[in-house]
Protein backbone atom coordinates (compact mmCIF):
# COMPACT_ATOMS: atom_id res chain seq x y z
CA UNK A 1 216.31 66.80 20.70
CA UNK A 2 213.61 67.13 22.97
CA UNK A 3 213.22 69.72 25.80
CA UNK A 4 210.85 69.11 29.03
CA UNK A 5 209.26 72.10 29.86
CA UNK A 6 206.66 71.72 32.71
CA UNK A 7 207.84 69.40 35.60
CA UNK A 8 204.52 68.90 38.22
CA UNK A 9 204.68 66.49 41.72
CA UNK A 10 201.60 65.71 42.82
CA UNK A 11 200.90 63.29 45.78
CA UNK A 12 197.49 60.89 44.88
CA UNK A 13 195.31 58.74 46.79
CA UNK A 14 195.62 55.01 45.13
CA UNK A 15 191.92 53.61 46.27
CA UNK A 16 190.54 50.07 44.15
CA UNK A 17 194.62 50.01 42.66
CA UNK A 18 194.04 52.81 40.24
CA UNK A 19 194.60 56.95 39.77
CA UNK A 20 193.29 58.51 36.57
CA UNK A 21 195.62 61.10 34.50
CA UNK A 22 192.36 63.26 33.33
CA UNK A 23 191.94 66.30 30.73
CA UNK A 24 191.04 69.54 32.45
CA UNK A 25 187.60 69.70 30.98
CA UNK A 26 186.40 65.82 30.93
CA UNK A 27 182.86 65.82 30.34
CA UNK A 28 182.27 62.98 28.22
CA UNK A 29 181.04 59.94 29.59
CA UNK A 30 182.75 57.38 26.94
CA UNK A 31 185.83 59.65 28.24
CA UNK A 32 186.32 57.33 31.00
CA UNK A 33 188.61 54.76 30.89
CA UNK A 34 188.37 51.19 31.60
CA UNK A 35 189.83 49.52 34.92
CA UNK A 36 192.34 47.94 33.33
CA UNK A 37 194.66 44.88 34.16
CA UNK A 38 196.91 44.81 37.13
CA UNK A 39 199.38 46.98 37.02
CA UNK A 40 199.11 48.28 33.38
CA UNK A 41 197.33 51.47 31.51
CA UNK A 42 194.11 51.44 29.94
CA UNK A 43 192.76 54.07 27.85
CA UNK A 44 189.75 56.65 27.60
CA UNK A 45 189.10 59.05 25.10
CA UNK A 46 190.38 62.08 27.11
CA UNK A 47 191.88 59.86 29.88
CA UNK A 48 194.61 57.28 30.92
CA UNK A 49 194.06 54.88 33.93
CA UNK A 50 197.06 53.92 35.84
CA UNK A 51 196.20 50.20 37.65
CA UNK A 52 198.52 50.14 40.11
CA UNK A 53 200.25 46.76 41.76
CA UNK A 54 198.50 47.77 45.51
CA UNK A 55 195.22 48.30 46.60
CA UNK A 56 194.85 51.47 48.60
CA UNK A 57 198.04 53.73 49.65
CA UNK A 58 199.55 56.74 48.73
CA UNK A 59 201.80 57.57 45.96
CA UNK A 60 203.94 60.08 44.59
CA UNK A 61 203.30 61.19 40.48
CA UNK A 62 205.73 63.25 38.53
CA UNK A 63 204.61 64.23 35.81
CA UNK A 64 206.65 65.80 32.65
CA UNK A 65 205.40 68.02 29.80
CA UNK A 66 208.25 68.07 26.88
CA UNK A 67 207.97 69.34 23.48
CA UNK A 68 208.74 66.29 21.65
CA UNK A 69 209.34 62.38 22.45
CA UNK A 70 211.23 62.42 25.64
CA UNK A 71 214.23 59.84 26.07
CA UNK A 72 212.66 56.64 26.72
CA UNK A 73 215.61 55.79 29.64
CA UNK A 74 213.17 55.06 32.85
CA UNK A 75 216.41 55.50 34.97
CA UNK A 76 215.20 53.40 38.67
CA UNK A 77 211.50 52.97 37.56
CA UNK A 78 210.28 50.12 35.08
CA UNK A 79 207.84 51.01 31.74
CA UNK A 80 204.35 50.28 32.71
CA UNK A 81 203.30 51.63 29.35
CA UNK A 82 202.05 54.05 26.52
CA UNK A 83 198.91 55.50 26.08
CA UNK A 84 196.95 58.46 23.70
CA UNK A 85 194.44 60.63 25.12
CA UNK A 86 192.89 63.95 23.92
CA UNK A 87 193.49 66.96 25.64
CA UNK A 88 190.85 69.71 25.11
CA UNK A 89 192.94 72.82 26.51
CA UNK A 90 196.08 71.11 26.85
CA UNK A 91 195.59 70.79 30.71
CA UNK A 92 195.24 67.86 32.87
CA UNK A 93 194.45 66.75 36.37
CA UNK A 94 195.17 63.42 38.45
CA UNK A 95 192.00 62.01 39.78
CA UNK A 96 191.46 59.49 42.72
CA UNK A 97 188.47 57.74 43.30
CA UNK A 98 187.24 59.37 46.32
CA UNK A 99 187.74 63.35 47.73
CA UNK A 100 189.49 65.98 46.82
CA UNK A 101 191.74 66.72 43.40
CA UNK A 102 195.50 66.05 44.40
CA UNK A 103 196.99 69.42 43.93
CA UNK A 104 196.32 71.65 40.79
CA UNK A 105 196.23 71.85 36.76
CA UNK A 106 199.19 70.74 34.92
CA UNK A 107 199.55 72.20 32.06
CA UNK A 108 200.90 70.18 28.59
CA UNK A 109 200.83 72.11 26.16
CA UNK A 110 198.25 72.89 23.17
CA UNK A 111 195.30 71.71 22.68
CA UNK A 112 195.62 68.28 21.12
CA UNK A 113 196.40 64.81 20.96
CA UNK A 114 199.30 63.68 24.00
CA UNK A 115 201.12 60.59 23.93
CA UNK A 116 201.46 59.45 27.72
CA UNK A 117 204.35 57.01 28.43
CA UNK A 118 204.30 55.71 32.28
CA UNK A 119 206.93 54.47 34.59
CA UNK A 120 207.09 52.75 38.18
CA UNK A 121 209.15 52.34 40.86
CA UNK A 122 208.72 49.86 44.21
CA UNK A 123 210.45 49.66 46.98
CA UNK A 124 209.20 46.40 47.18
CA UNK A 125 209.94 43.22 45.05
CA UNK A 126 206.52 42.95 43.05
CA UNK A 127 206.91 39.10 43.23
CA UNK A 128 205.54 40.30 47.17
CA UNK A 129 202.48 42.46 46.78
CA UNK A 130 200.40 40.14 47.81
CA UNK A 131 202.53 40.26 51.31
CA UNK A 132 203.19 44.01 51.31
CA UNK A 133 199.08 44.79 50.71
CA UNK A 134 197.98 43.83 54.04
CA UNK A 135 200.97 45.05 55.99
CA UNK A 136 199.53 48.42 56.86
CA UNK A 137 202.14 50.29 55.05
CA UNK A 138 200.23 52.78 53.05
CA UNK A 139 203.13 55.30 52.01
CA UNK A 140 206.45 54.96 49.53
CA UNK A 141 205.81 51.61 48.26
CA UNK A 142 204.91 53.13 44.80
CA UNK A 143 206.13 56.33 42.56
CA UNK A 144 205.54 56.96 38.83
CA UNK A 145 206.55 59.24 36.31
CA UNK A 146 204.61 60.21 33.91
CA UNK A 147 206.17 61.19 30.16
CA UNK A 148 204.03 63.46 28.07
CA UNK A 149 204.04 65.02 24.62
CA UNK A 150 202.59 65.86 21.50
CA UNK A 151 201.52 62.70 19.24
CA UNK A 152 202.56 63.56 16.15
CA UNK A 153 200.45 61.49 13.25
């Protein structure tokens, strides 16, 4: 059975409907991930974009380091998805588009390859984003979670 052993809240900036889940030392250009579709992942080589279902407002990100393939139960949130991404010192950040990093480090684990599996809650039906965009709420419409451990080939 699996263990979690790092649990990390971090409040981030959603600007252009995405926040980037980033290795600690990203240098690499064709590191970058795509913008990917609404509301799904899309994958770099040391980096996972999250496209959120909004434009621009704030959300909360938990992330989770465990040891091994965490229960795949997403208790209130749906499964947006699972990505791969390198991890050069086993550290990563959460990067906005604009200003400052939301909070510190998080450390994973080893050096290696991390299988990241994503979750999201609303507090809005997503049949209404269109609606809920331009209502001036900017705060608690979104959370995630964000599952990650060692891929093992």
């Amino acid at each position: 059975m699996s263990r979690k052993w790092v649990t990390a809240e971090r409040y981030v900036k959603v600007e252009h409907s995405s926040f980037v889940v980033q290795d600690f030392h990203e240098d690499d250009e064709r590191a970058s991930p795509p913008v990917g579709e609404s509301g799904g992942l899309a994958a770099g080589t040391r980096s996972v974009r999250v496209m959120s279902l909004l434009p621009d407002h704030d959300v909360e990100v938990v992330v989770e380091s465990w040891d091994g393939e965490p229960p795949a139960a997403g208790g209130d949130g749906v499964l947006v998805g699972e990505e791969v991404m390198e991890s050069q010192y086993g550290v990563v950040l959460l990067q906005q588009w604009q200003g400052e990093l939301p909070g510190g480090p998080i450390a994973l684990g080893m050096p290696g390859r991390y299988r990241l599996r994503v979750w999201r809650a609303t507090t809005f039906d997503p049949a209404e984003r269109g609606r809920v965009a331009y209502s001036g709420v900017t705060e608690g419409l979104e959370s995630y979670r964000i599952q990650a451990w060692p891929e093992t080939a």
